[in-house]
PDB file of N, CA and C in Angstrom:
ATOM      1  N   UNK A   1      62.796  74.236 184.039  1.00  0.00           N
ATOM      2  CA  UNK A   1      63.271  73.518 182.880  1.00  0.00           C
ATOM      3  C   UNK A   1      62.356  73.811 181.691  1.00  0.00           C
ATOM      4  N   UNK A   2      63.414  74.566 180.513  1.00  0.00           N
ATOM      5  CA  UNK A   2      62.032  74.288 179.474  1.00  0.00           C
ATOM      6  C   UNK A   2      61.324  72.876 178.530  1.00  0.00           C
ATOM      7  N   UNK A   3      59.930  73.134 178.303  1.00  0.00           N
ATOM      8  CA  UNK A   3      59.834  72.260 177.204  1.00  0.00           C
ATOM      9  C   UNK A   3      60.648  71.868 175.915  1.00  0.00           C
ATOM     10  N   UNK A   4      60.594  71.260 175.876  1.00  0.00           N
ATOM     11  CA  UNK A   4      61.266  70.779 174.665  1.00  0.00           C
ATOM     12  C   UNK A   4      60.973  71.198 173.079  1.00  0.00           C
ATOM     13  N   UNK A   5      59.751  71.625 173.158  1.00  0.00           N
ATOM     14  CA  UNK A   5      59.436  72.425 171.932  1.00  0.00           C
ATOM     15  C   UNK A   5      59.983  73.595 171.952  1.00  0.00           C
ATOM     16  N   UNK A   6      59.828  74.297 173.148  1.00  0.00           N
ATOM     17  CA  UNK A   6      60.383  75.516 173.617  1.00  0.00           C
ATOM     18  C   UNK A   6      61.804  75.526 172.928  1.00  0.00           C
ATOM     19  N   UNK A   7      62.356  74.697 173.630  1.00  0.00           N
ATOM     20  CA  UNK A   7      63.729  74.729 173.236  1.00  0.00           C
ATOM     21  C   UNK A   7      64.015  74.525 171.625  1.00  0.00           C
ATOM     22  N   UNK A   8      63.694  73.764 170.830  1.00  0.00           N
ATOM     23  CA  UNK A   8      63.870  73.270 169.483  1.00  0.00           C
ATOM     24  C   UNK A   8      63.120  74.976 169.036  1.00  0.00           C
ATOM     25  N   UNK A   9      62.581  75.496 169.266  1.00  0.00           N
ATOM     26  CA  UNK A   9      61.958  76.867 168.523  1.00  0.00           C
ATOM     27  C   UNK A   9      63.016  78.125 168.504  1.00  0.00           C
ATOM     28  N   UNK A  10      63.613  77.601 169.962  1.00  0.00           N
ATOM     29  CA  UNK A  10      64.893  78.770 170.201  1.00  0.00           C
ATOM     30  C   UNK A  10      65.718  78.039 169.619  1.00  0.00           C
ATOM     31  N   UNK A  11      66.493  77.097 169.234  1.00  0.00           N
ATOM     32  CA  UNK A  11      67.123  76.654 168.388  1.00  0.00           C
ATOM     33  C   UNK A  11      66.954  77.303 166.877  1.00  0.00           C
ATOM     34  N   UNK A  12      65.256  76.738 166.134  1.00  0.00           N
ATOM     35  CA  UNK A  12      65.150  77.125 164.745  1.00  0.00           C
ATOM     36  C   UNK A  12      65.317  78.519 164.951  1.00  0.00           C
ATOM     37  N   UNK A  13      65.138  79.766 165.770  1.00  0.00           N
ATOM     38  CA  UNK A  13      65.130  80.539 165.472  1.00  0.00           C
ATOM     39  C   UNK A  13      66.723  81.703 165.801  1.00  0.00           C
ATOM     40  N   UNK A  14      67.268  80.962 166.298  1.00  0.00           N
ATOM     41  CA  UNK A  14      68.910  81.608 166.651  1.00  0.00           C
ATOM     42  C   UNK A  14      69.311  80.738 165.207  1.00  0.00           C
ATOM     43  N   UNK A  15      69.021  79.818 164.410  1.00  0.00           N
ATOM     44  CA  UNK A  15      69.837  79.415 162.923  1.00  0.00           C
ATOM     45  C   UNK A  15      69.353  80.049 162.032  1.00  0.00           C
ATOM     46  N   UNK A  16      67.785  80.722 162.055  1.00  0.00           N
ATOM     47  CA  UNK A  16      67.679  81.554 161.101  1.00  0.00           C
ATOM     48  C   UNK A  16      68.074  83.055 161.476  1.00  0.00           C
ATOM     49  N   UNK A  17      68.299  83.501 162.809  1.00  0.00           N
ATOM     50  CA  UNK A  17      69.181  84.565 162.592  1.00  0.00           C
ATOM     51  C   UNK A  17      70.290  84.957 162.222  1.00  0.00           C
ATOM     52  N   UNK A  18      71.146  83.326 162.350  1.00  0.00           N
ATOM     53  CA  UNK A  18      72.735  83.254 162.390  1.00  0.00           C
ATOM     54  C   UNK A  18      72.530  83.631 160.627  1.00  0.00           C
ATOM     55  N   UNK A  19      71.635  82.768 160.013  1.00  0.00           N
ATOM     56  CA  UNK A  19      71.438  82.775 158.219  1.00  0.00           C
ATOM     57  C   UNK A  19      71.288  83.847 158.024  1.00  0.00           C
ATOM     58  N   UNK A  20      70.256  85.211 158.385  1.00  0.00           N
ATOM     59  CA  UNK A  20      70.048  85.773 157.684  1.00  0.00           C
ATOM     60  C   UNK A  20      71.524  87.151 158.369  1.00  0.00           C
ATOM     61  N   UNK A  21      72.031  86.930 159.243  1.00  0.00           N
ATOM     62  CA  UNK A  21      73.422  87.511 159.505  1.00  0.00           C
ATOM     63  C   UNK A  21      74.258  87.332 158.124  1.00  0.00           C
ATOM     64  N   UNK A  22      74.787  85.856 158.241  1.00  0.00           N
ATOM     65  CA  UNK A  22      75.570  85.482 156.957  1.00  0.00           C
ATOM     66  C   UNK A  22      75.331  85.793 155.959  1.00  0.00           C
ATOM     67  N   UNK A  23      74.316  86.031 155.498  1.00  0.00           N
ATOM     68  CA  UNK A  23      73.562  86.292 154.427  1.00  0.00           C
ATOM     69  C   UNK A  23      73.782  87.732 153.956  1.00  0.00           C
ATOM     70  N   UNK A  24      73.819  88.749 155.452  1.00  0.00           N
ATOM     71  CA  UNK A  24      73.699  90.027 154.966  1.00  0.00           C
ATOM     72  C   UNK A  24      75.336  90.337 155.164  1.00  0.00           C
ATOM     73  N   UNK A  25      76.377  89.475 155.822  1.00  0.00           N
ATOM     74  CA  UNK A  25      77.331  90.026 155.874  1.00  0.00           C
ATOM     75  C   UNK A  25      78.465  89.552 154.011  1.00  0.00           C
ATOM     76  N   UNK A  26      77.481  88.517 153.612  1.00  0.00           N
ATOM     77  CA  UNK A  26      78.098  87.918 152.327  1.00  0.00           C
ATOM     78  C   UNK A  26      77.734  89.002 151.266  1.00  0.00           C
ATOM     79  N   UNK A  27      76.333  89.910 151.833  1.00  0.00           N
ATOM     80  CA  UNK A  27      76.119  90.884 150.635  1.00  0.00           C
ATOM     81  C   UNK A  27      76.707  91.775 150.540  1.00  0.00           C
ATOM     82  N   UNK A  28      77.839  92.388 151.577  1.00  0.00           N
ATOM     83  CA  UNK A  28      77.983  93.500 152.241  1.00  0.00           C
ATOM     84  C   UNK A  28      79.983  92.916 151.307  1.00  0.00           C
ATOM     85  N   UNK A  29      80.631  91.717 151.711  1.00  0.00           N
ATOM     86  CA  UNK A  29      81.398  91.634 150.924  1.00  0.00           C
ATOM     87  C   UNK A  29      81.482  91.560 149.793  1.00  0.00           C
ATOM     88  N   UNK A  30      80.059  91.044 148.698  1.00  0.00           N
ATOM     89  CA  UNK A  30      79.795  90.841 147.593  1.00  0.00           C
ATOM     90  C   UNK A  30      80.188  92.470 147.072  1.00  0.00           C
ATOM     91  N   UNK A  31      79.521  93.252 147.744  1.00  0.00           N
ATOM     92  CA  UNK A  31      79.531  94.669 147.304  1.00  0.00           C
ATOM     93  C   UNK A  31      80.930  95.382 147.071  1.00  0.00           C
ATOM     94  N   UNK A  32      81.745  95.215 148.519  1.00  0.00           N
ATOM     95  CA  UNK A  32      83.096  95.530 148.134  1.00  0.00           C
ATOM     96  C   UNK A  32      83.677  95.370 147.466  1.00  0.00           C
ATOM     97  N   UNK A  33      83.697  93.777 147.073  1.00  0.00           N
ATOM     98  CA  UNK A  33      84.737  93.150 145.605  1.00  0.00           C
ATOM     99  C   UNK A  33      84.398  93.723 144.741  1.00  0.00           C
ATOM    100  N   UNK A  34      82.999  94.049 144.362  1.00  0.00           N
ATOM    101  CA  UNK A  34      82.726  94.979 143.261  1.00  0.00           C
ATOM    102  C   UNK A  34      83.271  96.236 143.344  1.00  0.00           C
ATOM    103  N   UNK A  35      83.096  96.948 144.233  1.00  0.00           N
ATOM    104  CA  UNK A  35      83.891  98.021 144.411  1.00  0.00           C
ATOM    105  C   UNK A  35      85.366  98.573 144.036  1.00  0.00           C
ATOM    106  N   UNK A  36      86.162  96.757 144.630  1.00  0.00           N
ATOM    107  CA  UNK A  36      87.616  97.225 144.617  1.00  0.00           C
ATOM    108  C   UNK A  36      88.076  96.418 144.080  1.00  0.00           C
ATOM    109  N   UNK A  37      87.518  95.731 142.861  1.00  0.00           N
ATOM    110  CA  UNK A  37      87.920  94.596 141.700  1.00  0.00           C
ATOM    111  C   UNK A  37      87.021  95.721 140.191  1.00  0.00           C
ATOM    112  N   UNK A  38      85.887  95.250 140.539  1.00  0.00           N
ATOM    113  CA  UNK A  38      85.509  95.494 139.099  1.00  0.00           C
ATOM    114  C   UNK A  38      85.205  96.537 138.507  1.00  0.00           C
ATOM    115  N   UNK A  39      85.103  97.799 139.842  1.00  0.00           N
ATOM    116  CA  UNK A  39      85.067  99.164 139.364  1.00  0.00           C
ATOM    117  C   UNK A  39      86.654  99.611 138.540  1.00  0.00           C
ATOM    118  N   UNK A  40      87.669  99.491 139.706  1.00  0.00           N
ATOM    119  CA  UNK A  40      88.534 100.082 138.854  1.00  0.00           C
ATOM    120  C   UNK A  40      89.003  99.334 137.233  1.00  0.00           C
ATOM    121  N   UNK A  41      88.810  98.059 137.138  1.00  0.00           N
ATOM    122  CA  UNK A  41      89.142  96.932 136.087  1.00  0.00           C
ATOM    123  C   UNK A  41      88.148  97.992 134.775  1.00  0.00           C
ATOM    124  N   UNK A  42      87.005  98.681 134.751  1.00  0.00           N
ATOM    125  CA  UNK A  42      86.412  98.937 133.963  1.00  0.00           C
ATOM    126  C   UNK A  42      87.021 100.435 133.848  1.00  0.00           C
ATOM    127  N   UNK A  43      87.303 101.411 135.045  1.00  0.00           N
ATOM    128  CA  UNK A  43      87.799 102.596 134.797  1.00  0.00           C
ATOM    129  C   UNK A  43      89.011 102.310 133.899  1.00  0.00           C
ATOM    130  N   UNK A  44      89.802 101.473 134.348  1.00  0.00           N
ATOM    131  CA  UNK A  44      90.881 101.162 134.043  1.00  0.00           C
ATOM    132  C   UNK A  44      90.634 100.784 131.904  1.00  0.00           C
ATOM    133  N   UNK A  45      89.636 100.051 131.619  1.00  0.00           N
ATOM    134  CA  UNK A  45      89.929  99.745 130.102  1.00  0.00           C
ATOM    135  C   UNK A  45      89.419 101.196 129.734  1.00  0.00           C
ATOM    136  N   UNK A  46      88.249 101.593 130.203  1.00  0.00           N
ATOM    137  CA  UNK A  46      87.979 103.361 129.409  1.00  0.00           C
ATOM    138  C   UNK A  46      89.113 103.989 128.978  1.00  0.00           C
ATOM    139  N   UNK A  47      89.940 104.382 130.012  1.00  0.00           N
ATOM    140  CA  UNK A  47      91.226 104.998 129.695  1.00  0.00           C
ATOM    141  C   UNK A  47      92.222 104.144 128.766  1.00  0.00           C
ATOM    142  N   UNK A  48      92.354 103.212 128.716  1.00  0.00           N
ATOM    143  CA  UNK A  48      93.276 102.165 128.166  1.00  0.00           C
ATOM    144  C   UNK A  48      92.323 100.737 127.753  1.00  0.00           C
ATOM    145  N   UNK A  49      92.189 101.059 126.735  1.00  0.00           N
ATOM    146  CA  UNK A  49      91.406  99.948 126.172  1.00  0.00           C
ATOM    147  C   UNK A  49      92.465  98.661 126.072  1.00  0.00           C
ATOM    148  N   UNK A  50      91.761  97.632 126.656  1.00  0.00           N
ATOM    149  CA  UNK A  50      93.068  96.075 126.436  1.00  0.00           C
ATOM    150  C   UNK A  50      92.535  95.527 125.266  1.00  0.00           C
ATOM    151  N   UNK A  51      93.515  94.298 124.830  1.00  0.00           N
ATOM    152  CA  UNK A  51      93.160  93.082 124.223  1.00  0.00           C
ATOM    153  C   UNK A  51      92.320  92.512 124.696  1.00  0.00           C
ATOM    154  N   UNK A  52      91.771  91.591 124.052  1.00  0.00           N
ATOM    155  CA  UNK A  52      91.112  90.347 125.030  1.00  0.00           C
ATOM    156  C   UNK A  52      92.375  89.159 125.419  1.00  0.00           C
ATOM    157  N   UNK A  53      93.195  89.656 124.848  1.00  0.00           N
ATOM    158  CA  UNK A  53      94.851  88.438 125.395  1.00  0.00           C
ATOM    159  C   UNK A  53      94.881  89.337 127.319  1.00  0.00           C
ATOM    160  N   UNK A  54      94.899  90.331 127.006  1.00  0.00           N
ATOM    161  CA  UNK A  54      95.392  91.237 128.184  1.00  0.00           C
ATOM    162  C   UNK A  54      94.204  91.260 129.276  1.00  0.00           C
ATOM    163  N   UNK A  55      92.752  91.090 128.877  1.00  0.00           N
ATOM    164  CA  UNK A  55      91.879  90.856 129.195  1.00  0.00           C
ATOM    165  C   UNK A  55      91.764  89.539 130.225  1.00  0.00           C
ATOM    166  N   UNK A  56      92.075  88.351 129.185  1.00  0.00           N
ATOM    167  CA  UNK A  56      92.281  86.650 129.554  1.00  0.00           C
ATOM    168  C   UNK A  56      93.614  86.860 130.866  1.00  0.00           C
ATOM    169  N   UNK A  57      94.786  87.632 130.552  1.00  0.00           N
ATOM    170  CA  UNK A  57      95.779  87.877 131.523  1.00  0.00           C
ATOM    171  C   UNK A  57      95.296  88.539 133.081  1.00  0.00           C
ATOM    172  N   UNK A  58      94.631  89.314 132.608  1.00  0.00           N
ATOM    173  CA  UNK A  58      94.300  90.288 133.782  1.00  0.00           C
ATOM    174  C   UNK A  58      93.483  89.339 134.555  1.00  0.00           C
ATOM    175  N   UNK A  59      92.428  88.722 134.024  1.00  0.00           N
ATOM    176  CA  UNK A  59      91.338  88.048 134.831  1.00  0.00           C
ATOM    177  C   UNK A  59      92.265  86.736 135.784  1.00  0.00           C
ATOM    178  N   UNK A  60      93.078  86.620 134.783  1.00  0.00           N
ATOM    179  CA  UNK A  60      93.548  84.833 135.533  1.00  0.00           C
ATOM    180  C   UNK A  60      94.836  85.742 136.656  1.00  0.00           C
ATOM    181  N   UNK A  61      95.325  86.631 136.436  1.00  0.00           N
ATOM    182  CA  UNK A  61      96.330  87.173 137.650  1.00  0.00           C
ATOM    183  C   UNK A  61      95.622  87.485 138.903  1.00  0.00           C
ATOM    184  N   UNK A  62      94.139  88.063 138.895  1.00  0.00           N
ATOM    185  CA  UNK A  62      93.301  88.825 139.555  1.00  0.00           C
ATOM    186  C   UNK A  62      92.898  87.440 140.466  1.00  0.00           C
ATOM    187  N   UNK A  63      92.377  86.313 139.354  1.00  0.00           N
ATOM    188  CA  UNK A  63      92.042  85.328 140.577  1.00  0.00           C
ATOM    189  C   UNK A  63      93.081  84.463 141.344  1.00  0.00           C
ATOM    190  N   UNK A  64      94.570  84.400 140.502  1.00  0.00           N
ATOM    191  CA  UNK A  64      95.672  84.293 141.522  1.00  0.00           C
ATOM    192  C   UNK A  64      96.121  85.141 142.556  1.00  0.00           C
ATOM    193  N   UNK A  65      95.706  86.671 142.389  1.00  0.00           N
ATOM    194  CA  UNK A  65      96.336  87.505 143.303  1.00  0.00           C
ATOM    195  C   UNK A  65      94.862  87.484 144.866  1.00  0.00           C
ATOM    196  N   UNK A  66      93.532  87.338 144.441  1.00  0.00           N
ATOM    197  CA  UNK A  66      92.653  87.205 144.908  1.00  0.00           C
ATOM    198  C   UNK A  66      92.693  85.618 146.203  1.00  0.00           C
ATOM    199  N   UNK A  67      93.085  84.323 145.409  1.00  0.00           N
ATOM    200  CA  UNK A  67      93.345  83.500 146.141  1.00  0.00           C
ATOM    201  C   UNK A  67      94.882  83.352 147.462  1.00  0.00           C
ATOM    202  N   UNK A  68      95.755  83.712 146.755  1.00  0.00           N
ATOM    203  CA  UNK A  68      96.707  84.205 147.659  1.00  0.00           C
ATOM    204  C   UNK A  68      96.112  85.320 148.756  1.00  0.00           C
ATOM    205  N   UNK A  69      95.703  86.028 148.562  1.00  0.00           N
ATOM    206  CA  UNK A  69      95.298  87.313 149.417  1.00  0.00           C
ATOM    207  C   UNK A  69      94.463  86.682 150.398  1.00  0.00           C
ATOM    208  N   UNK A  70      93.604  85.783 150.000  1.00  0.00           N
ATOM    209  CA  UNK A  70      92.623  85.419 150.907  1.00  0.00           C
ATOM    210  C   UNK A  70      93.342  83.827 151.830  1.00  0.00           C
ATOM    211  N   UNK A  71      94.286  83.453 151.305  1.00  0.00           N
ATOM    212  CA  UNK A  71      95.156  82.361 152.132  1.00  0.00           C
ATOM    213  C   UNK A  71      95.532  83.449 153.183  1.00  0.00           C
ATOM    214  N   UNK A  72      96.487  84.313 152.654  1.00  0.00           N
ATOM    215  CA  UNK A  72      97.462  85.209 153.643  1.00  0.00           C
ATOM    216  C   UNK A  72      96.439  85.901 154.524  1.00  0.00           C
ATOM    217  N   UNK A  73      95.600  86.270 154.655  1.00  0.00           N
ATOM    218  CA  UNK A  73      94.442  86.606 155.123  1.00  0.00           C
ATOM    219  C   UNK A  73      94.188  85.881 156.362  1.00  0.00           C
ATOM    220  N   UNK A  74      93.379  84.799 156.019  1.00  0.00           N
ATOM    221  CA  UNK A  74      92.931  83.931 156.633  1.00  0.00           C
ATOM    222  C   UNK A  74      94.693  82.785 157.132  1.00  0.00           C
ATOM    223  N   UNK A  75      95.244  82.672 157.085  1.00  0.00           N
ATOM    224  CA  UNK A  75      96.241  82.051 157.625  1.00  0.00           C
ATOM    225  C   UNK A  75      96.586  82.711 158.436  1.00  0.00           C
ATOM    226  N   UNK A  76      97.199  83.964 157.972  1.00  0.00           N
ATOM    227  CA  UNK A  76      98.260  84.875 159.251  1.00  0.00           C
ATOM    228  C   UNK A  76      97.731  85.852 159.640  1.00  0.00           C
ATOM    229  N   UNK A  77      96.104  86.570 159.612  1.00  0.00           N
ATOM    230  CA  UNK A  77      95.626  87.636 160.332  1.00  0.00           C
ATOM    231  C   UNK A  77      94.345  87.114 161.486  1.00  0.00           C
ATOM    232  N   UNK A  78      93.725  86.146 160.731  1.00  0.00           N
ATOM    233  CA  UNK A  78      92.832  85.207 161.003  1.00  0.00           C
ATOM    234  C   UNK A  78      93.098  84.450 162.229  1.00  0.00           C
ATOM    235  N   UNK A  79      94.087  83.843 162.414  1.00  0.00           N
ATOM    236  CA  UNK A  79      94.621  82.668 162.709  1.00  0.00           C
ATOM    237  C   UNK A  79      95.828  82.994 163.865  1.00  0.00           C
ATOM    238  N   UNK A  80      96.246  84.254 164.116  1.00  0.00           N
ATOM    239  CA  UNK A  80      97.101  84.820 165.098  1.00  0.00           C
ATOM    240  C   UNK A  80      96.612  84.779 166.212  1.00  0.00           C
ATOM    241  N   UNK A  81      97.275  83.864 167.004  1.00  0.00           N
ATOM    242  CA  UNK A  81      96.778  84.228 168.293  1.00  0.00           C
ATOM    243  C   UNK A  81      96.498  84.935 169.394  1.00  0.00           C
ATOM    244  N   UNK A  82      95.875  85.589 169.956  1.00  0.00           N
ATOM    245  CA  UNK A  82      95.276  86.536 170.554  1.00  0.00           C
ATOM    246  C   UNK A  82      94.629  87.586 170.132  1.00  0.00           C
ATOM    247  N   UNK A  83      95.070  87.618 168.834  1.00  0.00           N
ATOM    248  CA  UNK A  83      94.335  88.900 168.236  1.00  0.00           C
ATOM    249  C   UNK A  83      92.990  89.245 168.496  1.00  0.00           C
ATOM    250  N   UNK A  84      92.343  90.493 168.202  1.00  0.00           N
ATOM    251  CA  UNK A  84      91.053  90.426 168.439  1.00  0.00           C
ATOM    252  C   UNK A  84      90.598  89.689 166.843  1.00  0.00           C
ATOM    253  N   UNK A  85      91.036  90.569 166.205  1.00  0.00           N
ATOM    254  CA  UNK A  85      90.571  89.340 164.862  1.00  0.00           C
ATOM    255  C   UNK A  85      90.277  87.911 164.725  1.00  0.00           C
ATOM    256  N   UNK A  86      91.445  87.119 165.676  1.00  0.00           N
ATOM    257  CA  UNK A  86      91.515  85.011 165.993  1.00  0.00           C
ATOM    258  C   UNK A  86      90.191  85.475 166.365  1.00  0.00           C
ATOM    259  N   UNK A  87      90.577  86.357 167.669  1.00  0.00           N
ATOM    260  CA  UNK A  87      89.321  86.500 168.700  1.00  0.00           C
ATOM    261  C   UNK A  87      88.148  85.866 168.438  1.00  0.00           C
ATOM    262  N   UNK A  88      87.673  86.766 167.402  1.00  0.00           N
ATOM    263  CA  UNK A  88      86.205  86.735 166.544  1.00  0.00           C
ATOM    264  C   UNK A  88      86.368  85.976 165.041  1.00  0.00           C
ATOM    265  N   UNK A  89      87.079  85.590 164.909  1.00  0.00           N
ATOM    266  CA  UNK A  89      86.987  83.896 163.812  1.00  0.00           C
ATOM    267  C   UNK A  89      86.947  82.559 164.451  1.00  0.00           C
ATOM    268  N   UNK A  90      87.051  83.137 165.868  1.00  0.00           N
ATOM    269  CA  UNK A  90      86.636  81.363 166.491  1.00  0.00           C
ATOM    270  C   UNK A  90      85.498  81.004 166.791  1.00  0.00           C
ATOM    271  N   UNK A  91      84.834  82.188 166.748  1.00  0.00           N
ATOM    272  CA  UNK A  91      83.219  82.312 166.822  1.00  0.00           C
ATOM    273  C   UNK A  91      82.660  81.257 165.209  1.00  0.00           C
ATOM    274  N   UNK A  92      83.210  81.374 163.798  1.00  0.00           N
ATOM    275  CA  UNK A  92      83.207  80.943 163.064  1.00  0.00           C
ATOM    276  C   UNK A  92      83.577  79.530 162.758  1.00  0.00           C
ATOM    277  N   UNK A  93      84.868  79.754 163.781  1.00  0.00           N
ATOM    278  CA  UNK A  93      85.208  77.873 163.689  1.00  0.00           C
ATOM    279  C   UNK A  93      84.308  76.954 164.824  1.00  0.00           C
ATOM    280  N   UNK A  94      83.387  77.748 165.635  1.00  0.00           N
ATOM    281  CA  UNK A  94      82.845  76.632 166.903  1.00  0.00           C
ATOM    282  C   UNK A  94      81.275  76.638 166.230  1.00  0.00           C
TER     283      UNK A  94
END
Protein backbone atom coordinates (compact mmCIF):
# COMPACT_ATOMS: atom_id res chain seq x y z
CA UNK A 1 0.00 0.00 0.00
CA UNK A 2 1.38 3.36 -0.74
CA UNK A 3 1.89 6.30 1.54
CA UNK A 4 -0.20 8.80 1.24
CA UNK A 5 2.19 11.44 0.33
CA UNK A 6 3.31 9.07 -2.21
CA UNK A 7 0.15 9.04 -3.61
CA UNK A 8 -0.92 12.92 -3.48
CA UNK A 9 2.74 13.49 -5.43
CA UNK A 10 1.56 11.03 -8.19
CA UNK A 11 -1.53 12.81 -8.26
CA UNK A 12 0.25 16.57 -8.41
CA UNK A 13 2.32 15.23 -10.88
CA UNK A 14 -0.05 13.27 -13.59
CA UNK A 15 -2.18 17.14 -13.33
CA UNK A 16 0.78 18.86 -14.22
CA UNK A 17 1.41 16.60 -17.06
CA UNK A 18 -2.23 16.45 -18.12
CA UNK A 19 -1.57 20.80 -18.04
CA UNK A 20 1.33 20.98 -19.72
CA UNK A 21 -0.31 18.34 -22.56
CA UNK A 22 -3.30 20.83 -22.84
CA UNK A 23 -1.26 23.46 -22.95
CA UNK A 24 0.87 22.21 -25.81
CA UNK A 25 -2.02 20.74 -27.67
CA UNK A 26 -3.97 24.44 -27.34
CA UNK A 27 -0.65 25.85 -28.95
CA UNK A 28 -0.55 23.49 -31.66
CA UNK A 29 -4.44 24.56 -32.49
CA UNK A 30 -3.69 28.19 -31.78
CA UNK A 31 -1.21 27.80 -34.69
CA UNK A 32 -3.54 26.25 -37.19
CA UNK A 33 -6.33 28.87 -36.91
CA UNK A 34 -3.67 31.13 -37.76
CA UNK A 35 -2.77 29.25 -40.52
CA UNK A 36 -6.23 28.59 -41.98
CA UNK A 37 -8.10 31.86 -40.83
CA UNK A 38 -5.69 34.60 -40.80
CA UNK A 39 -3.14 33.73 -43.34
CA UNK A 40 -5.39 33.48 -46.17
CA UNK A 41 -7.81 36.65 -44.75
CA UNK A 42 -4.47 38.78 -45.28
CA UNK A 43 -3.38 37.06 -48.73
CA UNK A 44 -6.73 37.55 -49.56
CA UNK A 45 -6.89 41.79 -48.89
CA UNK A 46 -3.19 42.10 -50.77
CA UNK A 47 -4.81 40.99 -53.84
CA UNK A 48 -8.18 42.66 -53.18
CA UNK A 49 -8.04 45.31 -50.87
CA UNK A 50 -11.68 45.51 -48.73
CA UNK A 51 -13.59 48.20 -47.00
CA UNK A 52 -13.56 48.27 -43.49
CA UNK A 53 -17.69 47.65 -44.05
CA UNK A 54 -16.39 44.34 -45.86
CA UNK A 55 -13.78 44.01 -43.29
CA UNK A 56 -16.60 44.39 -40.15
CA UNK A 57 -18.63 41.67 -42.62
CA UNK A 58 -15.96 39.28 -43.10
CA UNK A 59 -14.90 39.17 -39.39
CA UNK A 60 -18.57 38.73 -37.97
CA UNK A 61 -19.37 35.78 -40.87
CA UNK A 62 -15.91 34.13 -39.94
CA UNK A 63 -16.96 34.00 -36.24
CA UNK A 64 -20.47 32.68 -37.28
CA UNK A 65 -19.05 30.24 -39.72
CA UNK A 66 -16.24 29.35 -36.98
CA UNK A 67 -18.98 28.74 -34.17
CA UNK A 68 -21.22 26.58 -36.27
CA UNK A 69 -18.20 24.53 -37.46
CA UNK A 70 -17.15 23.88 -34.07
CA UNK A 71 -20.98 22.85 -32.83
CA UNK A 72 -21.10 20.47 -36.00
CA UNK A 73 -17.81 19.28 -34.99
CA UNK A 74 -18.16 18.57 -31.66
CA UNK A 75 -21.92 17.41 -31.85
CA UNK A 76 -21.82 14.97 -34.80
CA UNK A 77 -18.04 13.85 -35.18
CA UNK A 78 -17.23 14.11 -31.51
CA UNK A 79 -20.14 12.64 -30.13
CA UNK A 80 -20.80 9.51 -32.64
CA UNK A 81 -20.82 6.58 -31.20
CA UNK A 82 -18.19 4.21 -31.58
CA UNK A 83 -16.08 6.17 -33.46
CA UNK A 84 -12.53 6.23 -32.72
CA UNK A 85 -12.87 9.97 -32.48
CA UNK A 86 -16.18 9.53 -29.36
CA UNK A 87 -13.47 7.00 -28.60
CA UNK A 88 -10.88 9.56 -27.53
CA UNK A 89 -13.26 12.60 -26.44
CA UNK A 90 -14.43 10.54 -23.60
CA UNK A 91 -11.11 10.61 -22.30
CA UNK A 92 -12.00 14.50 -22.16
CA UNK A 93 -15.42 14.14 -20.75
CA UNK A 94 -14.20 11.66 -17.63
Amino acid sequence: MCHPAARMAAAAQLRTDAVARGRALKRVNAIAAVLCGFVPAVLLAVISPPSAQMWLLGFLAGLVWANFFEYGYHRYLLHLPGTFFALRHLVHHS
